[in-house]
C-alpha atoms as a PDB file:
ATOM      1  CA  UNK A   1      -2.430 -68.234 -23.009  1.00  0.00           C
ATOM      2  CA  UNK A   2      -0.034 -67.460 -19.864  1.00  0.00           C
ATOM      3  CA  UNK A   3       1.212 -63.965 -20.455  1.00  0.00           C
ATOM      4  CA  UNK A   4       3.389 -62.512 -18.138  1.00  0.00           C
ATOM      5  CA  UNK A   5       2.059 -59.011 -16.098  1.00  0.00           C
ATOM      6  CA  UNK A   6       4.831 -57.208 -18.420  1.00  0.00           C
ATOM      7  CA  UNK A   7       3.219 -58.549 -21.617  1.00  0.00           C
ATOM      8  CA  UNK A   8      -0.604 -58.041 -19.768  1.00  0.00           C
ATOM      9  CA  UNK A   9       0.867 -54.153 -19.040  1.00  0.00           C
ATOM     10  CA  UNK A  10       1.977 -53.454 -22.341  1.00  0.00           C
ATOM     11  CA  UNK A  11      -0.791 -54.935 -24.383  1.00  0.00           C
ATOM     12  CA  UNK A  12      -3.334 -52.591 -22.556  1.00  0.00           C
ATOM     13  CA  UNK A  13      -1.029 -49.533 -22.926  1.00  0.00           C
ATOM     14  CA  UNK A  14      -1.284 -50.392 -26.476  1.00  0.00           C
ATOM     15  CA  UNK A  15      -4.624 -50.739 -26.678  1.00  0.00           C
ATOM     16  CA  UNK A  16      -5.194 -47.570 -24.518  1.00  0.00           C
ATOM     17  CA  UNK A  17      -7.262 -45.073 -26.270  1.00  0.00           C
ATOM     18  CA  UNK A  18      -5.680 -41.862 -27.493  1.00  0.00           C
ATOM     19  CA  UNK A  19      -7.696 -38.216 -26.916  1.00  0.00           C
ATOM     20  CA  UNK A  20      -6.381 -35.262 -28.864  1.00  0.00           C
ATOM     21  CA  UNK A  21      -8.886 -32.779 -26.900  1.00  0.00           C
ATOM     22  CA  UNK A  22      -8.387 -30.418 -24.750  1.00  0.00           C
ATOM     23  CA  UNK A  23      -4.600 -31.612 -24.242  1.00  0.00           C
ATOM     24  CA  UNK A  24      -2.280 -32.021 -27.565  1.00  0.00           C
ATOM     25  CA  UNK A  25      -2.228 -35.722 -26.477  1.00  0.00           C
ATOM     26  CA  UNK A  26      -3.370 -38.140 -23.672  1.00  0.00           C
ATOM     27  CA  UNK A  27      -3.630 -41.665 -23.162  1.00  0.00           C
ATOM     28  CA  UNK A  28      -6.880 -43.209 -20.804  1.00  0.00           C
ATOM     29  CA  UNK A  29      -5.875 -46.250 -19.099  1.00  0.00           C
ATOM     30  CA  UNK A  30      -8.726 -48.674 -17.604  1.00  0.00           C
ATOM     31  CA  UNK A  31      -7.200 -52.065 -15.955  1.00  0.00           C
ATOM     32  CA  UNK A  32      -3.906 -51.244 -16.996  1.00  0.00           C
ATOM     33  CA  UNK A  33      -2.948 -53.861 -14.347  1.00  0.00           C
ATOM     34  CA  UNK A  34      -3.560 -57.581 -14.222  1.00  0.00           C
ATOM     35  CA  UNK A  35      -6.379 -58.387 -11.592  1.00  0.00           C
ATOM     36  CA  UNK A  36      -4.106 -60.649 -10.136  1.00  0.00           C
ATOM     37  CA  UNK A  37      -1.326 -57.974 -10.121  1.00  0.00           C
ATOM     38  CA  UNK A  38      -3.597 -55.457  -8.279  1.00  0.00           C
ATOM     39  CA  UNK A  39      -5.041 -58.022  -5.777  1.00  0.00           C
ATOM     40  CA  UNK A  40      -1.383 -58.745  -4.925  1.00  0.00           C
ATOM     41  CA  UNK A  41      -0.077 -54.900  -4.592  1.00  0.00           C
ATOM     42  CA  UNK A  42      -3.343 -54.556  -2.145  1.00  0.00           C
ATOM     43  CA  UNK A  43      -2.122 -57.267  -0.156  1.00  0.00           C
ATOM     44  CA  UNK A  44       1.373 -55.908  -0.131  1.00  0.00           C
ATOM     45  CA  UNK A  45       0.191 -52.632   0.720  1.00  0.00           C
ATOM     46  CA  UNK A  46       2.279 -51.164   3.546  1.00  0.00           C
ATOM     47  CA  UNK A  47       1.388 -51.093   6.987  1.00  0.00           C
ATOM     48  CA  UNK A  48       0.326 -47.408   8.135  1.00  0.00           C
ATOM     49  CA  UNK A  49       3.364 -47.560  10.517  1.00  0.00           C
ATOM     50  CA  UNK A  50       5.394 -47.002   7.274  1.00  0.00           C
ATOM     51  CA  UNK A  51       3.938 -44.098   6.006  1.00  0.00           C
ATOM     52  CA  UNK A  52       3.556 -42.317   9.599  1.00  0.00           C
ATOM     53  CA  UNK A  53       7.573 -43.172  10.311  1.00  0.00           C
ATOM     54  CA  UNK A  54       9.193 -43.420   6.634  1.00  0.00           C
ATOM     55  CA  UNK A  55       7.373 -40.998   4.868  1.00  0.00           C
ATOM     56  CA  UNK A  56       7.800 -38.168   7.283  1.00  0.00           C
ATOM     57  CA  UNK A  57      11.089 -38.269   6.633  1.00  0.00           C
ATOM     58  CA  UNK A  58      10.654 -37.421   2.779  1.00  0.00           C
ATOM     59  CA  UNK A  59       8.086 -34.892   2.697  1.00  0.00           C
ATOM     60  CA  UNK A  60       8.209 -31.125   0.935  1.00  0.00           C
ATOM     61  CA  UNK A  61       5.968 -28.197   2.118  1.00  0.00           C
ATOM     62  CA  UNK A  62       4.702 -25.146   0.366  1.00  0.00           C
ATOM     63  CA  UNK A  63       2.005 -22.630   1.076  1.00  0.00           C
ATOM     64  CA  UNK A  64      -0.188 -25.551  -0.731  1.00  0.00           C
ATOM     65  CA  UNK A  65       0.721 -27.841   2.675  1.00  0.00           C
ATOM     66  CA  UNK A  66       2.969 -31.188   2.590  1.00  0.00           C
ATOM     67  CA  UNK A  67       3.859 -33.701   0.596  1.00  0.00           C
ATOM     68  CA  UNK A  68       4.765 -37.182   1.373  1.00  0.00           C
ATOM     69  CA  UNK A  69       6.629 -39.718  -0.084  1.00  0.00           C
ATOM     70  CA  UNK A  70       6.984 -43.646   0.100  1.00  0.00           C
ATOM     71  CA  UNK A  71       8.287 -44.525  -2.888  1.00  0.00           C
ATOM     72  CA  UNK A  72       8.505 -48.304  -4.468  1.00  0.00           C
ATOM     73  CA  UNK A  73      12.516 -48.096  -4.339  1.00  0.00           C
ATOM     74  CA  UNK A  74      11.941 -47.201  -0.355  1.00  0.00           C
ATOM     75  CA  UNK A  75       9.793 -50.190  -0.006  1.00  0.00           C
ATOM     76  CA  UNK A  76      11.884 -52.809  -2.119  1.00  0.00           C
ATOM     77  CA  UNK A  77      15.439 -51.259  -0.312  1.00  0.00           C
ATOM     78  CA  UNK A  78      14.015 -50.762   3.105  1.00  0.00           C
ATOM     79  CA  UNK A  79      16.133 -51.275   6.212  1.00  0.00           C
ATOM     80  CA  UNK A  80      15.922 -51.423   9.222  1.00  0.00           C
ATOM     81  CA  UNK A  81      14.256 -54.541  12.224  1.00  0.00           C
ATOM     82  CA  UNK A  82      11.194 -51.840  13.057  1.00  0.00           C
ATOM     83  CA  UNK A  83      10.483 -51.069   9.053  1.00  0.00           C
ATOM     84  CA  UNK A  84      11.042 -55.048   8.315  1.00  0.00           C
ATOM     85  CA  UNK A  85       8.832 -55.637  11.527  1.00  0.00           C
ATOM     86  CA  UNK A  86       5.611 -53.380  10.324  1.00  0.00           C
ATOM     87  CA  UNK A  87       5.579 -55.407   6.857  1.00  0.00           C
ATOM     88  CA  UNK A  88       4.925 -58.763   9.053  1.00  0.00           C
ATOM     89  CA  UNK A  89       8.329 -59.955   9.648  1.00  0.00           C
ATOM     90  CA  UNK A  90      10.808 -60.682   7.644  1.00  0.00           C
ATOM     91  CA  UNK A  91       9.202 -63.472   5.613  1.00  0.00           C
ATOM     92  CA  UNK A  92       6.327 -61.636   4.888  1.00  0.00           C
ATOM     93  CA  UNK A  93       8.512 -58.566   3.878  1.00  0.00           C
ATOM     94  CA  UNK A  94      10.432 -60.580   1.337  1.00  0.00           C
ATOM     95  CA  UNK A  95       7.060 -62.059   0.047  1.00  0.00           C
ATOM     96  CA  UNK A  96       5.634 -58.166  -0.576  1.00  0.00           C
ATOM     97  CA  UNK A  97       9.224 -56.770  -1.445  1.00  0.00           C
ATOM     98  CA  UNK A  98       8.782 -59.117  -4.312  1.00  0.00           C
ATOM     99  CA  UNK A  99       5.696 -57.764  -5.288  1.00  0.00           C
ATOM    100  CA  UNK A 100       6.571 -54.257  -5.592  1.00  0.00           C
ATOM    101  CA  UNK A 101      10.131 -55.190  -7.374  1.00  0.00           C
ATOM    102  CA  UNK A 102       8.292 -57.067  -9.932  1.00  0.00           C
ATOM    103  CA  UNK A 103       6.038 -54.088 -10.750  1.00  0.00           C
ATOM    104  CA  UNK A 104       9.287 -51.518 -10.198  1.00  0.00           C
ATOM    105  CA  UNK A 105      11.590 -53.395 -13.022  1.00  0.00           C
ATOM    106  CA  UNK A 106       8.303 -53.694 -15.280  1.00  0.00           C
ATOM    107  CA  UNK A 107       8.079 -49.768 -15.231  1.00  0.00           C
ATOM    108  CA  UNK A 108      11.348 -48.808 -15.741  1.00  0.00           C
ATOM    109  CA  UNK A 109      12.374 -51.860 -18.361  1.00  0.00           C
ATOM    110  CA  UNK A 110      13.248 -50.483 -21.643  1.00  0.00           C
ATOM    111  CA  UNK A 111       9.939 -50.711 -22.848  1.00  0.00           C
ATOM    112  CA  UNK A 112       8.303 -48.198 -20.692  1.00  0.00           C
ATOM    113  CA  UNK A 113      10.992 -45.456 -21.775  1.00  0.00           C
END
């Protein structure tokens, strides 16, 4: 049967177990991803050069330390011949933007809400 990754996601939410103890209620999700899906965010992973540049940008402090952020929007609207250029080139960014939009419009479609 060829499922689709949103139907994959959504069947194993489903069929996550549900714990009552010690929170009111929690979900435990194992493989909540295809295989195929996670092999594919690996390899669309971005380069460090991203986080050290990009993130930077976007962080918050506190007496706790920093905080950084490289969000899946960033990555799927990213700008910019030096950003586009750490992904691979533009070809290879459009390949691993795709990645990351698929899983970004599977987590916020109507079913996730």
């Amino acid at each position: 049967q060829n499922r689709t990754n949103k139907e994959i996601i959504l069947a194993n939410i489903q069929a996550a177990p549900t714990i009552n103890s010690p929170f009111k209620s929690a979900a435990y999700f194992c493989r909540l991803f295809p295989f195929q899906l996670y092999a594919d965010l690996i390899r669309a992973w971005p380069h460090d050069v991203i986080f050290d540049n990009y993130a930077q940008k976007r962080k918050s402090c506190s007496k706790a330390g920093c905080r950084y952020s490289l969000e899946g929007h960033h990555i799927i609207n990213m700008k910019g011949a030096g950003k586009i250029k750490a992904f691979g080139g533009q070809e290879m960014y459009e390949k691993k933007r795709a990645i990351w939009k698929e899983l970004w419009d599977i987590v916020f479609s109507p079913e996730f809400e």
